[in-house]
C-alpha atoms as a PDB file:
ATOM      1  CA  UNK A   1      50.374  85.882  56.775  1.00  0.00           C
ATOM      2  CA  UNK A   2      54.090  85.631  55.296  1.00  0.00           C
ATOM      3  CA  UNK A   3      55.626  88.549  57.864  1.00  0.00           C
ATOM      4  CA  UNK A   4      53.373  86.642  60.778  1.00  0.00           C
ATOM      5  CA  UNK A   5      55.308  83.161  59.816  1.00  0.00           C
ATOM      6  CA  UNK A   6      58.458  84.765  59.467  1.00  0.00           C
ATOM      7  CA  UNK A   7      58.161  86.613  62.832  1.00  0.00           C
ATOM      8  CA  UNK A   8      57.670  83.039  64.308  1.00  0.00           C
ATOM      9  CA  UNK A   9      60.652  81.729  62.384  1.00  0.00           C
ATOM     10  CA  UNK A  10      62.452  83.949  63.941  1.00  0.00           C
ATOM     11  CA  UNK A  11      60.995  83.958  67.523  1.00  0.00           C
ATOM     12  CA  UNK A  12      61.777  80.130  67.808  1.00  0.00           C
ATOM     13  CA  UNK A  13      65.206  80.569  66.501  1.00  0.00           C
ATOM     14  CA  UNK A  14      65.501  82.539  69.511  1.00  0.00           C
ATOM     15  CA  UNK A  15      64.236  80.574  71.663  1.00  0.00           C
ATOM     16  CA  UNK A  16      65.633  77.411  70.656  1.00  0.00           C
ATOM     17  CA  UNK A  17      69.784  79.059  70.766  1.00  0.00           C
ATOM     18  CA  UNK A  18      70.071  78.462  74.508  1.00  0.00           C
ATOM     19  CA  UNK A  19      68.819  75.221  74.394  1.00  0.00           C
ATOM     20  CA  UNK A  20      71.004  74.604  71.166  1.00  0.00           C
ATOM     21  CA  UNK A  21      74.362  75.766  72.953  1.00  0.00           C
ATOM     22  CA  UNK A  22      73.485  73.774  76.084  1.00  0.00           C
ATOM     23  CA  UNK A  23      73.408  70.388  73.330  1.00  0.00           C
ATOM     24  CA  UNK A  24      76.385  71.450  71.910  1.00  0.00           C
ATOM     25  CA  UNK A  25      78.271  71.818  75.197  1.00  0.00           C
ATOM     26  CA  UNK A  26      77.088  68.438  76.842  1.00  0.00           C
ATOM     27  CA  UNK A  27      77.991  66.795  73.271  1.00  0.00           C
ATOM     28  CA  UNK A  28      81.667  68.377  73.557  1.00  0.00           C
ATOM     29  CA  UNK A  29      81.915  67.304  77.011  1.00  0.00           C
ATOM     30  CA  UNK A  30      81.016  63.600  76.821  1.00  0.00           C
ATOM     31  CA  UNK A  31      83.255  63.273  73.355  1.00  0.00           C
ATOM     32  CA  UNK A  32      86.344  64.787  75.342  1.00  0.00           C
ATOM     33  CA  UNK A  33      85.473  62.408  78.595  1.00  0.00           C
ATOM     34  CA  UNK A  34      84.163  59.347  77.707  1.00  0.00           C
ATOM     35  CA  UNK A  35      86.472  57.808  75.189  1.00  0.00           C
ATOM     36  CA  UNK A  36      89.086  57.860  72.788  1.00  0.00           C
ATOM     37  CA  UNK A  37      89.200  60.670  69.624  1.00  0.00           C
ATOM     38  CA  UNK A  38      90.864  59.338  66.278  1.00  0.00           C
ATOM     39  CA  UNK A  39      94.367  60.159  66.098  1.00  0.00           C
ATOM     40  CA  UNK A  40      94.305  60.503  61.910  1.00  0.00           C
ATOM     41  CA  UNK A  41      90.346  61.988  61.079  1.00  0.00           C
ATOM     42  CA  UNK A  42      89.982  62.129  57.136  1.00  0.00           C
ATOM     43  CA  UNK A  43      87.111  64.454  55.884  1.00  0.00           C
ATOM     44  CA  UNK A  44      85.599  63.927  52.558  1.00  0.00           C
ATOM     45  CA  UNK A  45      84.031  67.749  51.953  1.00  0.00           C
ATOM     46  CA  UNK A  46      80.651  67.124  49.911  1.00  0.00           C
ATOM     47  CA  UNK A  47      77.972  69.158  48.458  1.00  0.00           C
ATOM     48  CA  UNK A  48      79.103  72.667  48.475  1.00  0.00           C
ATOM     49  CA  UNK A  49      77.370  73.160  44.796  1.00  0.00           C
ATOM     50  CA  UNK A  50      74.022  71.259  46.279  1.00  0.00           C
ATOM     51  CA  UNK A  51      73.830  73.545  48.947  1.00  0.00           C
ATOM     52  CA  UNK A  52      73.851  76.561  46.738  1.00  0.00           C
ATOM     53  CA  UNK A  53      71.462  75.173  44.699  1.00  0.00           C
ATOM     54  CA  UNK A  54      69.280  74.807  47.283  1.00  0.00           C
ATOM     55  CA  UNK A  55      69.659  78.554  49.112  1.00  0.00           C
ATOM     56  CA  UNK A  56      69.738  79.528  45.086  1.00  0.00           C
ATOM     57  CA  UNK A  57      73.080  81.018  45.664  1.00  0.00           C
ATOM     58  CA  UNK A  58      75.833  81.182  42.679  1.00  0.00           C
ATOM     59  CA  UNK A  59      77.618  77.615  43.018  1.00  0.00           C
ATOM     60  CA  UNK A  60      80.477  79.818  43.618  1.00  0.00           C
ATOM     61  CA  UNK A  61      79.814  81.126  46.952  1.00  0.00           C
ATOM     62  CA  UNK A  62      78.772  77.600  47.983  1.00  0.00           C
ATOM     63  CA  UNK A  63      82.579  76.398  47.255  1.00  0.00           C
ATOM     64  CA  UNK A  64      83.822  80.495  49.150  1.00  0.00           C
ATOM     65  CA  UNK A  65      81.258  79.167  52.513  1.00  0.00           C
ATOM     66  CA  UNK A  66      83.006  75.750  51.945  1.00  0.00           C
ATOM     67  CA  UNK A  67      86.366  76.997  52.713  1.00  0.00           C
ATOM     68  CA  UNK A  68      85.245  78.867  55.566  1.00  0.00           C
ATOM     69  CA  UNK A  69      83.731  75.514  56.982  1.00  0.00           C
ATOM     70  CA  UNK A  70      86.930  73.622  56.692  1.00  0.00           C
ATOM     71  CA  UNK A  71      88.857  76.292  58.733  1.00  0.00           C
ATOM     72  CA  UNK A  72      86.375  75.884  61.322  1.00  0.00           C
ATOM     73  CA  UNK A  73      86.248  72.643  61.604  1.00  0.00           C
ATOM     74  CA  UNK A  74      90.196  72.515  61.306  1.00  0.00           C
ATOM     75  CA  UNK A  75      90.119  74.579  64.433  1.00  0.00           C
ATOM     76  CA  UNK A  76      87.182  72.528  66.354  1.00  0.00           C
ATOM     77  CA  UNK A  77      89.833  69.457  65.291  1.00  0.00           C
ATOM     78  CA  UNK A  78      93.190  71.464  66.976  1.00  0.00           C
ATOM     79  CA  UNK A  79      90.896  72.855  69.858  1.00  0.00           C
ATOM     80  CA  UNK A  80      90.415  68.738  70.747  1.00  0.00           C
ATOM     81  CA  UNK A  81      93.877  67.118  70.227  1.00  0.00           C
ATOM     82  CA  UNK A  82      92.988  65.446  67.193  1.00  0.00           C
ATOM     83  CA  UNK A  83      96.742  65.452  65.872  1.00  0.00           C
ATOM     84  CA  UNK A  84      95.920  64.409  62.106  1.00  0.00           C
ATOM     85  CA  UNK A  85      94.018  65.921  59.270  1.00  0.00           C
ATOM     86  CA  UNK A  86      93.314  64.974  55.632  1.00  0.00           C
ATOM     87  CA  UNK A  87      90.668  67.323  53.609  1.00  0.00           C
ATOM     88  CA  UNK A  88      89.829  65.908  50.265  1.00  0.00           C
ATOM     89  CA  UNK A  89      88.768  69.683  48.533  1.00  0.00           C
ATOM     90  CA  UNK A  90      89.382  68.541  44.957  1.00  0.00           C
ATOM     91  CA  UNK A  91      89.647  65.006  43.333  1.00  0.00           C
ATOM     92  CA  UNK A  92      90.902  63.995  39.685  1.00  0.00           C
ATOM     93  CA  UNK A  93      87.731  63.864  38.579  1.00  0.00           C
ATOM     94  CA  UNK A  94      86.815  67.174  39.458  1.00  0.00           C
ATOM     95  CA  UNK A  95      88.624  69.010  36.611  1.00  0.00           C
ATOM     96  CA  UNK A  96      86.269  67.648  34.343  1.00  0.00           C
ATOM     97  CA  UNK A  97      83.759  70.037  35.412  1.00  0.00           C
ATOM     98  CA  UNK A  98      82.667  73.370  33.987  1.00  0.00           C
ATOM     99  CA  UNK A  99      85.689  75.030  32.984  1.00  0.00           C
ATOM    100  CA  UNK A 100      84.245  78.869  34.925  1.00  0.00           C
ATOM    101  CA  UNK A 101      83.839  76.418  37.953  1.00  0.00           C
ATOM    102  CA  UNK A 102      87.197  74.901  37.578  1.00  0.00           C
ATOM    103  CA  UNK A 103      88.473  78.810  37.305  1.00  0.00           C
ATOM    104  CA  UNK A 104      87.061  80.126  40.552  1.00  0.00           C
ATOM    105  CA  UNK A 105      87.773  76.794  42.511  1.00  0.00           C
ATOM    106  CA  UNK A 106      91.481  77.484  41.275  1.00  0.00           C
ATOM    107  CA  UNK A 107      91.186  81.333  42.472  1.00  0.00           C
ATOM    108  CA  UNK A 108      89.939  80.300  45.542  1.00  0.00           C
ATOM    109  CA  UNK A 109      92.390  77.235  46.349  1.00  0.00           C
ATOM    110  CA  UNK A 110      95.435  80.160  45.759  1.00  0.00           C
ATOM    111  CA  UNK A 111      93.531  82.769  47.915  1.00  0.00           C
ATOM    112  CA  UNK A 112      93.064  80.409  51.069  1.00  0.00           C
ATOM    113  CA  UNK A 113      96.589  79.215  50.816  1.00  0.00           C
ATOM    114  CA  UNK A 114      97.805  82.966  50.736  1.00  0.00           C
ATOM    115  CA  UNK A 115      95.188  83.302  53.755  1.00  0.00           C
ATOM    116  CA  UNK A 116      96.415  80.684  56.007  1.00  0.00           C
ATOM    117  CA  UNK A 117     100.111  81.610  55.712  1.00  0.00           C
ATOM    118  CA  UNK A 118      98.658  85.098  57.286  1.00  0.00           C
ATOM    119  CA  UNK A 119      96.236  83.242  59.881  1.00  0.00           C
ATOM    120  CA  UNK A 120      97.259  83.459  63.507  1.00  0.00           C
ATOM    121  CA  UNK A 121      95.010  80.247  64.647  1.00  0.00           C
ATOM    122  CA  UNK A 122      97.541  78.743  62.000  1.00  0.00           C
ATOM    123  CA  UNK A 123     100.436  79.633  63.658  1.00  0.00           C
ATOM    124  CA  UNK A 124      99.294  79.261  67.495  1.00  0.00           C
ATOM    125  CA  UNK A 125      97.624  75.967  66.800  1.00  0.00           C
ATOM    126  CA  UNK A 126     101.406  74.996  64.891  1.00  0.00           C
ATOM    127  CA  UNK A 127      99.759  73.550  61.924  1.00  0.00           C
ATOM    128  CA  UNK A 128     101.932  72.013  59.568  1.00  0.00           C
ATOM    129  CA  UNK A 129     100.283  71.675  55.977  1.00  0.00           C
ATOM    130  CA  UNK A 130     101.269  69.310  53.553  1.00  0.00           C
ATOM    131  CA  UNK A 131      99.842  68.879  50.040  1.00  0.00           C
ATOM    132  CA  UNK A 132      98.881  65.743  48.505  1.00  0.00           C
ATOM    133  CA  UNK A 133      97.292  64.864  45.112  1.00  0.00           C
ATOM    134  CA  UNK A 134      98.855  65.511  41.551  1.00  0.00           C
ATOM    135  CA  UNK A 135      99.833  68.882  42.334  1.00  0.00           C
ATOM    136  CA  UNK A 136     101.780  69.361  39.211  1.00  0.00           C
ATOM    137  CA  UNK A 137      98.929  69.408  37.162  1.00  0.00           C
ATOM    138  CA  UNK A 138      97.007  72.328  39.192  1.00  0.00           C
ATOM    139  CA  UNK A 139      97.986  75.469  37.706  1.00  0.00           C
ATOM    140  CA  UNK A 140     101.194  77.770  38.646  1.00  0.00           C
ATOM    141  CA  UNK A 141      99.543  80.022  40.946  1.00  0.00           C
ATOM    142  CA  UNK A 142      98.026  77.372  42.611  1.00  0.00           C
ATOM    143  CA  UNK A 143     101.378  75.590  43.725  1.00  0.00           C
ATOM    144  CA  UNK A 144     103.583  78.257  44.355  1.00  0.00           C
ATOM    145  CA  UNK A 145     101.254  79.606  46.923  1.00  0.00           C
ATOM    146  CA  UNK A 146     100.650  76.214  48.370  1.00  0.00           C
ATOM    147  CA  UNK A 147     104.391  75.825  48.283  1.00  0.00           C
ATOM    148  CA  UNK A 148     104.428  79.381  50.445  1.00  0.00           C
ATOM    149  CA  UNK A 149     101.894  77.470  52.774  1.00  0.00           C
ATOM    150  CA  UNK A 150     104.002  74.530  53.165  1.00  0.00           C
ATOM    151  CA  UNK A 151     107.209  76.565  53.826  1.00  0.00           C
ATOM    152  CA  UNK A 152     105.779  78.792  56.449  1.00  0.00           C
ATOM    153  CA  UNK A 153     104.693  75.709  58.285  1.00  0.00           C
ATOM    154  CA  UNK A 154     107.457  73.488  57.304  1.00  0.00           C
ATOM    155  CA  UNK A 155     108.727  73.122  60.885  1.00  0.00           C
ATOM    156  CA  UNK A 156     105.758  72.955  62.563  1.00  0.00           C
ATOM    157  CA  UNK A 157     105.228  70.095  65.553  1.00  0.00           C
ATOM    158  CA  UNK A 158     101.135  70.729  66.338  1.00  0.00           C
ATOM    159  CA  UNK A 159      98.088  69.482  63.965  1.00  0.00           C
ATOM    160  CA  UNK A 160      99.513  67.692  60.756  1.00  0.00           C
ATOM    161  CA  UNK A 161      97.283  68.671  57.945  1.00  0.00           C
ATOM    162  CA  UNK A 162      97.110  67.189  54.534  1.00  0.00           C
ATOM    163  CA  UNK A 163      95.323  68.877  51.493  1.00  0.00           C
ATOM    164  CA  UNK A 164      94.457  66.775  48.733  1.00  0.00           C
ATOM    165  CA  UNK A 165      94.541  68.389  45.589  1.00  0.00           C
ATOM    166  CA  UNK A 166      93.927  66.869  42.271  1.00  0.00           C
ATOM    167  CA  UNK A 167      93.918  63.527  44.421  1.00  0.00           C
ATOM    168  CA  UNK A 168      92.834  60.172  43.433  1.00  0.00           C
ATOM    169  CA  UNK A 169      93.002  56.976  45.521  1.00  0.00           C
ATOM    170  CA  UNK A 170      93.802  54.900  42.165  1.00  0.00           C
ATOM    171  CA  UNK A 171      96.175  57.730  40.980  1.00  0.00           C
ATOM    172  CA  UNK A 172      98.242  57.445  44.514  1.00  0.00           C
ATOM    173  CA  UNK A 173      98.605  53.787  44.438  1.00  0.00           C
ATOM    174  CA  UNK A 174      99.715  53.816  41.077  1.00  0.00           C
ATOM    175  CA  UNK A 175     102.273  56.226  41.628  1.00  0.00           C
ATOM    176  CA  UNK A 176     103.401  54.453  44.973  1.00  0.00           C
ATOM    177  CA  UNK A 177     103.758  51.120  43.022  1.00  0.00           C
ATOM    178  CA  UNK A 178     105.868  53.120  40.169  1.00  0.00           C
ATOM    179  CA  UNK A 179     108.053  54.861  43.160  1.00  0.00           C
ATOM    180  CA  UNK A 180     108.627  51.952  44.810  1.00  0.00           C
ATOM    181  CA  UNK A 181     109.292  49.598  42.344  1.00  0.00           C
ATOM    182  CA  UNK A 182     111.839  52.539  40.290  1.00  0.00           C
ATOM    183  CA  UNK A 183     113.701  52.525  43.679  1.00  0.00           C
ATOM    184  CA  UNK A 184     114.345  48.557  43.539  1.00  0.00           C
ATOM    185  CA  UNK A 185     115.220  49.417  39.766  1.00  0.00           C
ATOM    186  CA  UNK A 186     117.803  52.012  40.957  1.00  0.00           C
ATOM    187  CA  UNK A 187     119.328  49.121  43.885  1.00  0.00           C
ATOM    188  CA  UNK A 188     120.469  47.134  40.975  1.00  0.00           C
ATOM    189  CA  UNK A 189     117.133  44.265  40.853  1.00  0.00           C
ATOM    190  CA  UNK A 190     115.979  43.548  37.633  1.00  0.00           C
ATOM    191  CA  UNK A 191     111.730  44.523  37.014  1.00  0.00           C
ATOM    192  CA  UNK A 192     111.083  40.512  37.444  1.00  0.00           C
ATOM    193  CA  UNK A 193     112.445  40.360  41.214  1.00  0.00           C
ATOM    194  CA  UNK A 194     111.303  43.702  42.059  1.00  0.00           C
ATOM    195  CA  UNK A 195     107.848  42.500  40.696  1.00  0.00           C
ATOM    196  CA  UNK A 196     108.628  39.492  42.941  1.00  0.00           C
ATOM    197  CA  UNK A 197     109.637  40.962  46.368  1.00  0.00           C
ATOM    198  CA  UNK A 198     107.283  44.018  46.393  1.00  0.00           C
ATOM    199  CA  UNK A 199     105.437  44.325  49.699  1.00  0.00           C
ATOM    200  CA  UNK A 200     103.255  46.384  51.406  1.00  0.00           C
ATOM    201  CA  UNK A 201     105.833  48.024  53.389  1.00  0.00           C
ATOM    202  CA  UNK A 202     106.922  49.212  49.834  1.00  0.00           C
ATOM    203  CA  UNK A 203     104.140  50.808  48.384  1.00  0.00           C
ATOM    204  CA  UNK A 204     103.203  52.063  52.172  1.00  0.00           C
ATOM    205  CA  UNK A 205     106.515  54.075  52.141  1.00  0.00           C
ATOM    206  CA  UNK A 206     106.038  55.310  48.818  1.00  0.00           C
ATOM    207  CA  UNK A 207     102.555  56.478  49.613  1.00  0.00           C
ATOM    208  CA  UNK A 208     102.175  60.154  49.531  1.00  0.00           C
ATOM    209  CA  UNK A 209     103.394  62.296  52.764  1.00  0.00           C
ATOM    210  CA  UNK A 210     104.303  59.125  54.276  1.00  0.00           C
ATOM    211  CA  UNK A 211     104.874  58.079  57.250  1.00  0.00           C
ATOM    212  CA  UNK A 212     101.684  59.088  58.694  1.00  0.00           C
ATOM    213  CA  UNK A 213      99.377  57.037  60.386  1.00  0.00           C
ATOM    214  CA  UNK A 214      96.376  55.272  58.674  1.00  0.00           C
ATOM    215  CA  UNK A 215      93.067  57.211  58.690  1.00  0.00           C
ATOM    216  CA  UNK A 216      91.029  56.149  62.110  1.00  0.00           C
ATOM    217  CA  UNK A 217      87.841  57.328  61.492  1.00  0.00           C
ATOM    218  CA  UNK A 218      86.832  59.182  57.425  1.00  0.00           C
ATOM    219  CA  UNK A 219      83.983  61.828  57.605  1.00  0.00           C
ATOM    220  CA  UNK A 220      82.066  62.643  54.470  1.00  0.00           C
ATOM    221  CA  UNK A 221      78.945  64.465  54.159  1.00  0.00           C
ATOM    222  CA  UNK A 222      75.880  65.507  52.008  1.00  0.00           C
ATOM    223  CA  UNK A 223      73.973  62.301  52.687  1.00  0.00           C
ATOM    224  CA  UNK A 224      76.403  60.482  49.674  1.00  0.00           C
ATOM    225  CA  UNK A 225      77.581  56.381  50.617  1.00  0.00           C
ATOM    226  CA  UNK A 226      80.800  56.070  48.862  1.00  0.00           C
ATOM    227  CA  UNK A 227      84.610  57.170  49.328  1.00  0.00           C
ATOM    228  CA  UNK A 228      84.681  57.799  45.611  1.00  0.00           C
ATOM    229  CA  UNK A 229      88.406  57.003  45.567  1.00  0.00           C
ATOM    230  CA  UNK A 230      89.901  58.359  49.396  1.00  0.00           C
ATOM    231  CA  UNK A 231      93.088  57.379  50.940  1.00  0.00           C
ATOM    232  CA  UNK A 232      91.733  53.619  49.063  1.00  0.00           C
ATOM    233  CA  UNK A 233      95.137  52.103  50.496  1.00  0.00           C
ATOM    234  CA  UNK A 234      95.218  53.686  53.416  1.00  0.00           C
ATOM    235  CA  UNK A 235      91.158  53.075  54.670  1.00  0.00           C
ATOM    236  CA  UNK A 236      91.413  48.984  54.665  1.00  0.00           C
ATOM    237  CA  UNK A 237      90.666  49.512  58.640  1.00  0.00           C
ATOM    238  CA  UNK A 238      89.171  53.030  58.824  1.00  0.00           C
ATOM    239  CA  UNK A 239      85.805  53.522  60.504  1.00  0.00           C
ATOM    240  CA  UNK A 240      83.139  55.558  58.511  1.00  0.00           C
ATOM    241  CA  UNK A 241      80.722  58.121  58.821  1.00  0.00           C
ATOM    242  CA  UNK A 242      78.184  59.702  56.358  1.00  0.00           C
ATOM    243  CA  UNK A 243      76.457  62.946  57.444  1.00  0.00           C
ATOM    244  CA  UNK A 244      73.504  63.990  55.652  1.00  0.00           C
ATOM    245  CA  UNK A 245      74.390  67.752  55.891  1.00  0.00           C
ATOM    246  CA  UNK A 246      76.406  69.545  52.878  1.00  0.00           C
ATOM    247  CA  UNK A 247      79.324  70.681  53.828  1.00  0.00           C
ATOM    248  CA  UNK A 248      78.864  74.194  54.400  1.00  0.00           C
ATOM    249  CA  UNK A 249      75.869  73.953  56.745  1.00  0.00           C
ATOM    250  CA  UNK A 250      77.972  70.874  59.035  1.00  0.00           C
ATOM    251  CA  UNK A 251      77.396  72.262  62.419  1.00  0.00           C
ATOM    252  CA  UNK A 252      79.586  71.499  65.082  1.00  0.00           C
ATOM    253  CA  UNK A 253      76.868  69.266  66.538  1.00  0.00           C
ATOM    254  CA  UNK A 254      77.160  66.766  63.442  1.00  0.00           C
ATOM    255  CA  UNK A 255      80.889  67.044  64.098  1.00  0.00           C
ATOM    256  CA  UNK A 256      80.677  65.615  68.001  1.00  0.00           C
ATOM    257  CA  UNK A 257      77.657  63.439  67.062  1.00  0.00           C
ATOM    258  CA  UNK A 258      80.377  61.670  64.607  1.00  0.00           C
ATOM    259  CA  UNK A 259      83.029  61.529  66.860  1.00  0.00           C
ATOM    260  CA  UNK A 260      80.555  59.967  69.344  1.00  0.00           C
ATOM    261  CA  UNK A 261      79.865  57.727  67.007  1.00  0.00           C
ATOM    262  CA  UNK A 262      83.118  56.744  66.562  1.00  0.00           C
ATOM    263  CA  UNK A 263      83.841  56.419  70.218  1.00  0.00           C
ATOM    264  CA  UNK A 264      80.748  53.950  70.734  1.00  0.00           C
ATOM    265  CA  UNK A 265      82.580  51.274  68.224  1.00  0.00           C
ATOM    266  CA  UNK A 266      84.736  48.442  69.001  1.00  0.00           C
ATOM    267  CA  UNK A 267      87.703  48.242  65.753  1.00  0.00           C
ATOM    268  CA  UNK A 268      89.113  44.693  65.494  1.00  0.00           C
ATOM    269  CA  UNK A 269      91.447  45.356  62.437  1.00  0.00           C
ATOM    270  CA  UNK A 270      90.060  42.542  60.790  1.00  0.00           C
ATOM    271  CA  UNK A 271      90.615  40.337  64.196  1.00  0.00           C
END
């Protein structure tokens, strides 16, 4: 009964790929005809250590599939024209997690840097990558080969693609308000008329890897309802999107069903 059910499994995943690729391709063609993609796309990559759980896999190859996801969908994004990236792969909060997960995450955060220096899509795409986050803190390895990355790409004109590392949303507007109020400092103002004319211009410039433009439209997935702390400043006019998918089974049909989503909505910036 088992090897009969898994026969037909398997005969209606076979019968259902044509079908599936025919979706796929009238998704891709109405998101690339029919309106406008978001210039800035942030992507909030959830539930790498549910979905192991769940295939019973070792929560580290959920976080190893994970990083193959986001160069996939990093291509998907170049292959459209979408011209900004952010990937939130590690908050604050995260190194408070078990210390053997913290390890590999670490391992594999140095590995795909080292990778993506060496990738070709990198380099024909002309992805620049910029790091974000409290990048001091992650350990030496980690930022010397993300420092390799960023070199490599440093003059780069194509995709624009921010990693956040160690990132918080409180964290960055904390140190934006400290940069920008230390450079008034420096100008001669005392701390009570820096206090006085600090503006948003200020803390936007101080923000970090700025300029870029504002997230249009923030991805996360594995079914969770928060930002838990993402680009905070930067989201006041962002559209969402929560995908119940973890992140290493997000097909590329949720990906056009979200940008379809995004193209169906009318943003008023608070008008």
């Amino acid at each position: 009964m088992r090897e009969r059910l898994g026969l037909l499994v398997r005969l209606l995943k076979r019968l259902s790929a044509p079908l599936y690729w025919w979706y796929e391709k009238r998704l891709e063609h109405e998101v690339r005809t029919v309106g406008k993609l978001p210039t800035h796309l942030g992507l909030i990559l959830d539930g790498n250590r549910r979905y192991a759980r769940a295939k019973g896999m070792a929560t580290e190859l959920g976080h190893t599939m994970g990083a193959d996801k986001a160069k996939q969908v990093i291509e998907w994004c170049a292959d459209l024209g979408i011209t900004h990236i952010t990937l939130w792969v590690f908050s604050s909060d995260n190194k408070s997690r078990d210390q053997a997960e913290v390890a590999h995450l670490y391992r594999l955060f140095a590995e795909q840097a080292r990778a993506m220096a060496q990738d070709r899509r990198v380099h024909r795409h002309r992805v620049r990558v910029r790091t974000i986050g409290e990048i001091e803190q992650l350990p030496e390895d980690v930022r010397a080969s993300f420092a390799e990355l960023e070199q490599a790409t440093q003059d780069y004109d194509g995709l624009q693609l921010y990693i956040a590392l160690a990132y918080g949303g409180r964290e960055e507007i904390v140190a934006a308000m400290r940069k920008a109020l230390l450079a008034r400092a420096q100008a001669g103002q005392s701390l009570e008329q820096a206090a006085a004319e600090l503006s948003a211009e200020d803390i936007n410039a101080a923000l970090y890897a700025a300029p870029r433009p504002e997230p249009d439209f923030i991805i996360r997935t594995s079914g969770e309802i928060r930002l838990s702390g993402f680009l905070l400043w930067q989201s006041v006019y962002s559209e969402f999107y929560f995908c119940d998918a973890y992140w290493p089974e997000f097909r590329k049909t949720d990906f056009l069903r979200a940008l379809r989503s995004y193209q169906q909505r009318q943003r008023r910036y608070g008008r």
